[in-house]
Each structure stands twice: as structure tokens, then as C-alpha cells.
C-alpha atoms as a PDB file:
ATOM      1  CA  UNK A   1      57.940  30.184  55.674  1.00  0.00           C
ATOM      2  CA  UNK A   2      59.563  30.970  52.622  1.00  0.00           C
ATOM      3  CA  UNK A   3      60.886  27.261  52.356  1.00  0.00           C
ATOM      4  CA  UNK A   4      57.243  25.725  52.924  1.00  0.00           C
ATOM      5  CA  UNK A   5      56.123  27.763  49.840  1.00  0.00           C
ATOM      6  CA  UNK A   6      59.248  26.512  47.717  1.00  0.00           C
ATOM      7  CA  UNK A   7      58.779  23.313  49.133  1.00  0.00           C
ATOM      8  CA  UNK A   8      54.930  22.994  48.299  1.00  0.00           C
ATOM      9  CA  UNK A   9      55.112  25.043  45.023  1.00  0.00           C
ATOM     10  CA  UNK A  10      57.722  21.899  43.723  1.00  0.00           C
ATOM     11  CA  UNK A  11      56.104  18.886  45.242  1.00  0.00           C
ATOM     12  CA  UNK A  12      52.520  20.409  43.648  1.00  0.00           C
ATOM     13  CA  UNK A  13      53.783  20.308  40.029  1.00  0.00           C
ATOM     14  CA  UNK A  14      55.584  17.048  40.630  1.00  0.00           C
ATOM     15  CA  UNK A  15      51.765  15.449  41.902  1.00  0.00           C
ATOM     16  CA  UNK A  16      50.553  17.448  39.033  1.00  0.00           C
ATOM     17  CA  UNK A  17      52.737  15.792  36.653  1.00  0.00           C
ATOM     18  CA  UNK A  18      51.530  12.376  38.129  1.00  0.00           C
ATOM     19  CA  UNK A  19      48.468  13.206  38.056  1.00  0.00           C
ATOM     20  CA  UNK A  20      48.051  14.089  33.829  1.00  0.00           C
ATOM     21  CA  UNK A  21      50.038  10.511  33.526  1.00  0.00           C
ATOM     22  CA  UNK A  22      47.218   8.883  35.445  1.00  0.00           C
ATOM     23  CA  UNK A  23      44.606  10.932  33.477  1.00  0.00           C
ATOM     24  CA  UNK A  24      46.383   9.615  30.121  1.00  0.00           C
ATOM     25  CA  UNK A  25      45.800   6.034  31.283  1.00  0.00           C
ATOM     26  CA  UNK A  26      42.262   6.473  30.752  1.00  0.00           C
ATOM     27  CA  UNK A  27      40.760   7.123  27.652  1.00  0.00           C
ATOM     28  CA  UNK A  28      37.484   9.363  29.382  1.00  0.00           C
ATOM     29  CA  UNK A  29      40.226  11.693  30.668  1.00  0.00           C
ATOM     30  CA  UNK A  30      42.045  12.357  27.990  1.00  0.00           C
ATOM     31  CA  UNK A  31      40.849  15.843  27.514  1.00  0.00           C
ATOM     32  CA  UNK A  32      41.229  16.861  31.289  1.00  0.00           C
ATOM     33  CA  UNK A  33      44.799  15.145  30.763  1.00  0.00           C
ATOM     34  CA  UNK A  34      45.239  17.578  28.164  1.00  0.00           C
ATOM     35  CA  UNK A  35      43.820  20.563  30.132  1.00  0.00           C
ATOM     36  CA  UNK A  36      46.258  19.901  32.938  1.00  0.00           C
ATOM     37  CA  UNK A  37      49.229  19.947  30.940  1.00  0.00           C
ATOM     38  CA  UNK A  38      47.996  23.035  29.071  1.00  0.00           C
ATOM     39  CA  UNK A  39      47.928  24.480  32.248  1.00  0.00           C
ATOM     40  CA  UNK A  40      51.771  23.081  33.940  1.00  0.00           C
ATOM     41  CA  UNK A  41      53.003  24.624  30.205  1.00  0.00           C
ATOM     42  CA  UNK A  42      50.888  27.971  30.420  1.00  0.00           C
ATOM     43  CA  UNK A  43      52.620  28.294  33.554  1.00  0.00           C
ATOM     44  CA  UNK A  44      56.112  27.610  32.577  1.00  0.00           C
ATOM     45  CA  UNK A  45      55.822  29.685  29.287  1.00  0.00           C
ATOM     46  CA  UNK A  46      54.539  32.971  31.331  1.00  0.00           C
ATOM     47  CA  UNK A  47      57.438  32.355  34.082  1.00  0.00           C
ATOM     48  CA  UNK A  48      59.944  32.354  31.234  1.00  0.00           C
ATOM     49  CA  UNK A  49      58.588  35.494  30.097  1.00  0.00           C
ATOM     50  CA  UNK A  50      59.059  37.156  33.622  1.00  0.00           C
ATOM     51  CA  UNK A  51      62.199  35.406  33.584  1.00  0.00           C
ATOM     52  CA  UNK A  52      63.301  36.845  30.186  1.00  0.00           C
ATOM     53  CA  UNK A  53      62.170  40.157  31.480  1.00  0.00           C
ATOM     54  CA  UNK A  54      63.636  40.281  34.455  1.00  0.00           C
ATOM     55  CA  UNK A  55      67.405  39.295  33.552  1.00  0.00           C
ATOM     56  CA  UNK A  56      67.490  40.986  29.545  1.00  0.00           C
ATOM     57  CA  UNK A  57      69.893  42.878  31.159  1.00  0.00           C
ATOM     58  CA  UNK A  58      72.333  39.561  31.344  1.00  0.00           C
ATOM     59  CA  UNK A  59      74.096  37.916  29.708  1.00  0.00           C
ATOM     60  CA  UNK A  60      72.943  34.803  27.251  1.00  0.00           C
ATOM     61  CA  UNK A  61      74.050  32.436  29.921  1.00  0.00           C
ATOM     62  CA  UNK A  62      72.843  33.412  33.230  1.00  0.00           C
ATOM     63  CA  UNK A  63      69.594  33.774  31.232  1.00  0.00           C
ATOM     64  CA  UNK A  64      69.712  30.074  30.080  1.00  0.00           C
ATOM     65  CA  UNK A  65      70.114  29.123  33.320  1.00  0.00           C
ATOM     66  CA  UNK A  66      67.532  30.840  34.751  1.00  0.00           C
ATOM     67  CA  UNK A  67      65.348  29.154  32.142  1.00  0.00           C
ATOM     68  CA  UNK A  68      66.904  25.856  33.395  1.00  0.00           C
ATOM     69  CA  UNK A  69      65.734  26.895  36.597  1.00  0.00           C
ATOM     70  CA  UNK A  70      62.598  27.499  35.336  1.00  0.00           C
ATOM     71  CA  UNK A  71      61.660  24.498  33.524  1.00  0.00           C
ATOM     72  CA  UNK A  72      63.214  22.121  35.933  1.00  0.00           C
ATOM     73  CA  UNK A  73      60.350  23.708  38.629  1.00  0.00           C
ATOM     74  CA  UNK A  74      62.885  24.736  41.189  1.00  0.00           C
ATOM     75  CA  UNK A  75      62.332  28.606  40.589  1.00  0.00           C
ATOM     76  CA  UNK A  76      60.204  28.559  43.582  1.00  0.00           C
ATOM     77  CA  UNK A  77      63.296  27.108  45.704  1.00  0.00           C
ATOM     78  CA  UNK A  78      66.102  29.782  44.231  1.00  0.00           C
ATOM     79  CA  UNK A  79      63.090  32.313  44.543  1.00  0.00           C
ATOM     80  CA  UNK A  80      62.965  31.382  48.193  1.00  0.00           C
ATOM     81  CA  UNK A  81      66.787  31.286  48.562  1.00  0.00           C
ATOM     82  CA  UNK A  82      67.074  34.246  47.402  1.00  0.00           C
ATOM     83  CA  UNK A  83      64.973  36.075  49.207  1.00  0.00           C
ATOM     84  CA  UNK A  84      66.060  34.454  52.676  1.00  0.00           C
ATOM     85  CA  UNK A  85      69.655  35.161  51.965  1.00  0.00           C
ATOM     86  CA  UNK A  86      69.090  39.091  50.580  1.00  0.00           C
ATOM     87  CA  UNK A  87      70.238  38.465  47.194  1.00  0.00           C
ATOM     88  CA  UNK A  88      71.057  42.048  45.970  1.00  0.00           C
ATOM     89  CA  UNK A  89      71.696  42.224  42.251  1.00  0.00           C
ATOM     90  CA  UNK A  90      71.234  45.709  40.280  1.00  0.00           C
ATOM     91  CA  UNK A  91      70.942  44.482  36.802  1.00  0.00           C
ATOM     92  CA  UNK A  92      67.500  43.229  37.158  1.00  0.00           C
ATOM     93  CA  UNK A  93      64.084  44.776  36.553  1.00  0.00           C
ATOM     94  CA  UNK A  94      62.844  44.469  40.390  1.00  0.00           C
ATOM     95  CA  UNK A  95      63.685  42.871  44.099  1.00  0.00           C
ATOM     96  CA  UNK A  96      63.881  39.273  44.420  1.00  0.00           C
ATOM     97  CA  UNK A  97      60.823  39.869  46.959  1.00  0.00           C
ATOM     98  CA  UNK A  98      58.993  41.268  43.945  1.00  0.00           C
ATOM     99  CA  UNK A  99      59.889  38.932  41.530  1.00  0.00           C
ATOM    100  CA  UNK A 100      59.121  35.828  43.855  1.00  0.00           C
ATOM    101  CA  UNK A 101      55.235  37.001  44.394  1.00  0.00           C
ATOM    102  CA  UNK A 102      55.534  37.826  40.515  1.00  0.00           C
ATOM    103  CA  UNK A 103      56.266  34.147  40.203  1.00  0.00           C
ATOM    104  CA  UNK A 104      53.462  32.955  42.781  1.00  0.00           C
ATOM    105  CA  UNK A 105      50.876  34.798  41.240  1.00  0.00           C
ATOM    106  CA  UNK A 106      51.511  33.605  38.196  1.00  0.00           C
ATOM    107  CA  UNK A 107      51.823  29.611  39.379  1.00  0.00           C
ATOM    108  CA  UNK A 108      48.296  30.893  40.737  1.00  0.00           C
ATOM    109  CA  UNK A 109      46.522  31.802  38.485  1.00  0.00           C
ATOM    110  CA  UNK A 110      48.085  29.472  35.315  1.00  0.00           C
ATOM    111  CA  UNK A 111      48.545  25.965  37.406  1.00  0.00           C
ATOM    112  CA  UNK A 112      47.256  25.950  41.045  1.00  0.00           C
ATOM    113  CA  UNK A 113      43.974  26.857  41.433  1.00  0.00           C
ATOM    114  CA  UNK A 114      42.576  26.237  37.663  1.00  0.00           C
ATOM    115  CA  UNK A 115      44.727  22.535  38.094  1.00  0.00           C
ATOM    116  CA  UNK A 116      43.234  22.064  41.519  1.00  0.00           C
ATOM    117  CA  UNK A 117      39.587  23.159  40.377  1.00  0.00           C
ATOM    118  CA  UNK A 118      39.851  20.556  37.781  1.00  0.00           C
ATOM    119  CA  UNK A 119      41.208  17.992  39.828  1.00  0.00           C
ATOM    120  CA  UNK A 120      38.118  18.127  42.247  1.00  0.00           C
ATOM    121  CA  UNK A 121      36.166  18.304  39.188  1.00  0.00           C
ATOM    122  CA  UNK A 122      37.466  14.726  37.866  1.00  0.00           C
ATOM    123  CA  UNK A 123      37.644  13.392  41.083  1.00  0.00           C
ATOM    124  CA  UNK A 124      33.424  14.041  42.013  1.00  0.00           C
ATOM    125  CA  UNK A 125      33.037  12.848  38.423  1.00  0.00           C
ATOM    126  CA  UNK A 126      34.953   9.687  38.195  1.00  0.00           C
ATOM    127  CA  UNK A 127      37.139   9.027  41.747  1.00  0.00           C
ATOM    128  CA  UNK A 128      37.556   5.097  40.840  1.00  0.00           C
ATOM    129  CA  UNK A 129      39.009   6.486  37.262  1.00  0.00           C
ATOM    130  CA  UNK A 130      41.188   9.230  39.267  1.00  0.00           C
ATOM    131  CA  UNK A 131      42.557   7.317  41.793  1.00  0.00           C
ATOM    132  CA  UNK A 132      42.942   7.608  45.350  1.00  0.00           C
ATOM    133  CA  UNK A 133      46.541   9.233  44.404  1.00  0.00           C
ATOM    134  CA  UNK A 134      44.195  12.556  42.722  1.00  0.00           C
ATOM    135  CA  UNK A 135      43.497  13.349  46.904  1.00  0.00           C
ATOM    136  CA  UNK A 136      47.020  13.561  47.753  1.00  0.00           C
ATOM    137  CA  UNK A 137      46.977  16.385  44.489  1.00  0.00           C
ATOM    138  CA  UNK A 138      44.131  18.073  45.605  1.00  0.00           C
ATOM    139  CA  UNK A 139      45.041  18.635  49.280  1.00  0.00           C
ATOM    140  CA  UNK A 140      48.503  20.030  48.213  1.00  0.00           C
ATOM    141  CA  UNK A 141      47.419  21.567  45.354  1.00  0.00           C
ATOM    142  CA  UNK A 142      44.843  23.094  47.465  1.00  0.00           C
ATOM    143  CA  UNK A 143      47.362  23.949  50.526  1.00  0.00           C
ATOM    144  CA  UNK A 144      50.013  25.329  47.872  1.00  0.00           C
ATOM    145  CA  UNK A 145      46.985  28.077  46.835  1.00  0.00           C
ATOM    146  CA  UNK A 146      46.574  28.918  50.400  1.00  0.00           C
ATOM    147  CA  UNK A 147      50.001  29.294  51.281  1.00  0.00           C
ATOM    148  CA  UNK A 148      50.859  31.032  48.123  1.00  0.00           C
ATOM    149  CA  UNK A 149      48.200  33.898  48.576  1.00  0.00           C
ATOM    150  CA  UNK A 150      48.711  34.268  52.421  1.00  0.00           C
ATOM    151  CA  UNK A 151      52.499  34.715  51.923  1.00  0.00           C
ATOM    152  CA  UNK A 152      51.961  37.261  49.062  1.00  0.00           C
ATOM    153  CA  UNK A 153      49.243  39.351  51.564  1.00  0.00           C
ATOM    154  CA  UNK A 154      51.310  38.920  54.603  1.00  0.00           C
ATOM    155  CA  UNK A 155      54.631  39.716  52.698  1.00  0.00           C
ATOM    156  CA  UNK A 156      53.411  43.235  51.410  1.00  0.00           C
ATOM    157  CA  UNK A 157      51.655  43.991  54.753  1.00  0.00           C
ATOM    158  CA  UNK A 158      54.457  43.434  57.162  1.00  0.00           C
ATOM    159  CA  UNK A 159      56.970  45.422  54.118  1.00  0.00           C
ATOM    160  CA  UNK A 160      57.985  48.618  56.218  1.00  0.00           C
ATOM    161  CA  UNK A 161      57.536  50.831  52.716  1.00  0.00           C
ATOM    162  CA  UNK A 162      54.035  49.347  52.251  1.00  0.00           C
ATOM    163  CA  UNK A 163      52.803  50.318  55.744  1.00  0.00           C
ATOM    164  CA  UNK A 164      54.621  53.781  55.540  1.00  0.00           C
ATOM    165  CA  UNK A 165      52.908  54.516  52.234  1.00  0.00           C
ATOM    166  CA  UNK A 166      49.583  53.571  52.892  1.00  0.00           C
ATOM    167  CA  UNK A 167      49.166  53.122  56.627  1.00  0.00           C
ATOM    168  CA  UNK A 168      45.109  52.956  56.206  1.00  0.00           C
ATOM    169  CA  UNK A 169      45.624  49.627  53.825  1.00  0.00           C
ATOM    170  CA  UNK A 170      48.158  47.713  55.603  1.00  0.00           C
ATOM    171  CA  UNK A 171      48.803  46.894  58.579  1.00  0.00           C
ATOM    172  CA  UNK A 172      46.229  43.940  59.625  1.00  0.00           C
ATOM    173  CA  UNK A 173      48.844  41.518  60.739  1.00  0.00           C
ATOM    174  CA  UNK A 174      49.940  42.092  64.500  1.00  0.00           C
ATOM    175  CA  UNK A 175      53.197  42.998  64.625  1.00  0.00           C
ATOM    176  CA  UNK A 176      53.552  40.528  67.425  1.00  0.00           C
ATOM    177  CA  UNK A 177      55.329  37.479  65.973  1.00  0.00           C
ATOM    178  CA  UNK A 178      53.446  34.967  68.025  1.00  0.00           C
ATOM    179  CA  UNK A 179      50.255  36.569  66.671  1.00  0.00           C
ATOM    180  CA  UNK A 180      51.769  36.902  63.341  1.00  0.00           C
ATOM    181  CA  UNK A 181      52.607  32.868  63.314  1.00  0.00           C
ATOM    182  CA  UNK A 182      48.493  32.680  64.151  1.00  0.00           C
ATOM    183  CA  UNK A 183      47.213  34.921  61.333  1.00  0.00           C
ATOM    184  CA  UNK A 184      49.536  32.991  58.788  1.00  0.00           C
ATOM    185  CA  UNK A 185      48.308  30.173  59.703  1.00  0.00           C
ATOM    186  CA  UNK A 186      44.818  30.783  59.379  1.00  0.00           C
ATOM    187  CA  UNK A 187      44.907  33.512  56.407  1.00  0.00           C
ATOM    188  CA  UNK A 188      46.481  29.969  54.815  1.00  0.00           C
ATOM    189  CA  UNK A 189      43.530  27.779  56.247  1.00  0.00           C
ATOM    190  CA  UNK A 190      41.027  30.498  54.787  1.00  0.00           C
ATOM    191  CA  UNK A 191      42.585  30.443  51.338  1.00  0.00           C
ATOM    192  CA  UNK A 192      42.781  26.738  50.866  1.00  0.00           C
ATOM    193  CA  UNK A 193      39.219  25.825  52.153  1.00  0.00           C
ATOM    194  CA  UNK A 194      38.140  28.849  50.007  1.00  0.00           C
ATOM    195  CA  UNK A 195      40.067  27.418  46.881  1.00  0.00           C
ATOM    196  CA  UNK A 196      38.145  23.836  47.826  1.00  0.00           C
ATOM    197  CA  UNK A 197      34.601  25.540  48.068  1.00  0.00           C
END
């Protein structure tokens, strides 16, 4: 699960990048070109802020290459990694499970769903000047919101501490893991066909 997010998270701002380079072919679009890429750099800048804050307790070179990471896109993959292998490091300002929904939320709310709003926007406007490429964007830009808000619910309600703490908010998802498969699946489903209405 934690792969497909990584996965999805990197292949959306690749079709994101194509996307503003198609955009930029057309003069009409310049300005949604522009509001695309305002958005892929909004996103990067408040990542390397949470990256900045997270590992100030570092030194200058693990930081720059966490800001590698970062502006190469594959902190959702190293996110992921970490969190699958129970990367334990002290000297940082919270858990890697923390600081990967930190990081979705944020691609969330700078890139995916303002990028994918836009997209459809363009797209119902002018689809012969968007191409039949801008689909491909919306559908994963539009999967990668559902996945990423599904996995950031279903990650603090299955969290032991969360449903210990406040047993009358969490605990929705079965604890069966065949049922659990279910309700990620369609918690995902829900968000994306909510992000497309």
C-alpha cells in the first residue's frame, strides 16, 4: 500500500510536469501553464520547509540530501521506504509515519487536488488544446488524491495509540484484513470520484 502511494505520488508530478509543457505550447494556456507550475513549486517549497524542520537537528549534508530527495520528487518513495522498513532515527522532530502523512497532506493540498481541479477545468474548456494526454493526468492525479487521503485516514485509525486514546473516534476500519483490503479500496474510490465531482 505504501508503495502504490509512492508510486502514484511520483508518476502524478511527472504527468504534471508534462502536462504544464503541453499547456506552454499553446498560447490560450499560458496562464493555467503558469498556475500549474506555481502549484508543483508551492509544493516543493513547503516540503523543504518540513524537510528543513524535521532534520535541523543534522548535519548540513544529510539535510542537502534530503532536499535532493525532495526536489528530485522521490520523497514519497524514501517516505514509503522508510516507513515499511521501521526507520528509527531520534534526531528528528517526529516518526517517519508522521512525517510521511505530513508530506501527503501537503502534496494535497499544494499540487494534487488544486492541479487536478484545474486540469478538468482546461480539459471541459478546451480538450482539443489539452490533449488526450491531460486524461491520463486527471485519472492519476485524481487516483493519487484518493489514495493519498484514504491511506492518511486508514493509517491513524488502524495506529494502536490512536484507537487507545480515543476509542469513540477511531476504529471504523474492521480489523479483519480481508475487510480492511475492502474499505481501502473503496474509502480510495470515494475520495477520487469525490475529488472529480
Amino acid at each position: 500500500r505504501v508503495t502504490v502511494g509512492a508510486v502514484l505520488s511520483t508518476v502524478d508530478a511527472v504527468t504534471d510536469i508534462y502536462v504544464i509543457s503541453t499547456y506552454y505550447q499553446s498560447a490560450e494556456l499560458y496562464g493555467q501553464a503558469n498556475a500549474m507550475l506555481a502549484m508543483l513549486l508551492g509544493n516543493l517549497i513547503v516540503q523543504l520547509v518540513c524537510v528543513y524542520s524535521q532534520y535541523k537537528k543534522k548535519s548540513w549534508l544529510i539535510i542537502g540530501k534530503e532536499v535532493l530527495i525532495t526536489m528530485a520528487f522521490l520523497r514519497p518513495a524514501v517516505d514509503a521506504y522508510r516507513v515499511s522498513t521501521n526507520h528509527d532515527d531520534k534526531e528528528v522532530s517526529m516518526d517517519q509515519l508522521s512525517e510521511m502523512i505530513a508530506n501527503k497532506g501537503i502534496e494535497l493540498a499544494c499540487e494534487s487536488i488544486p492541479g487536478c481541479i484545474l486540469q478538468l477545468y482546461v480539459w471541459l474548456l478546451a480538450p482539443e488544446k489539452a490533449g488526450t494526454y491531460a486524461l491520463v493526468s486527471i485519472g492519476i492525479s485524481c487516483l493519487t488524491t484518493g489514495f493519498a487521503s484514504a491511506m492518511i485516514a486508514f493509517d491513524f485509525d488502524v495506529d494502536v495509540p490512536h484507537r487507545k486514546n480515543q476509542p469513540k473516534f477511531y476504529g471504523y476500519i474492521p480489523n479483519d484484513n480481508s475487510l480492511r483490503g475492502r474499505c481501502f479500496i473503496l474509502m480510495t474510490l470515494m475520495s477520487s470520484l469525490h475529488n472529480l465531482s
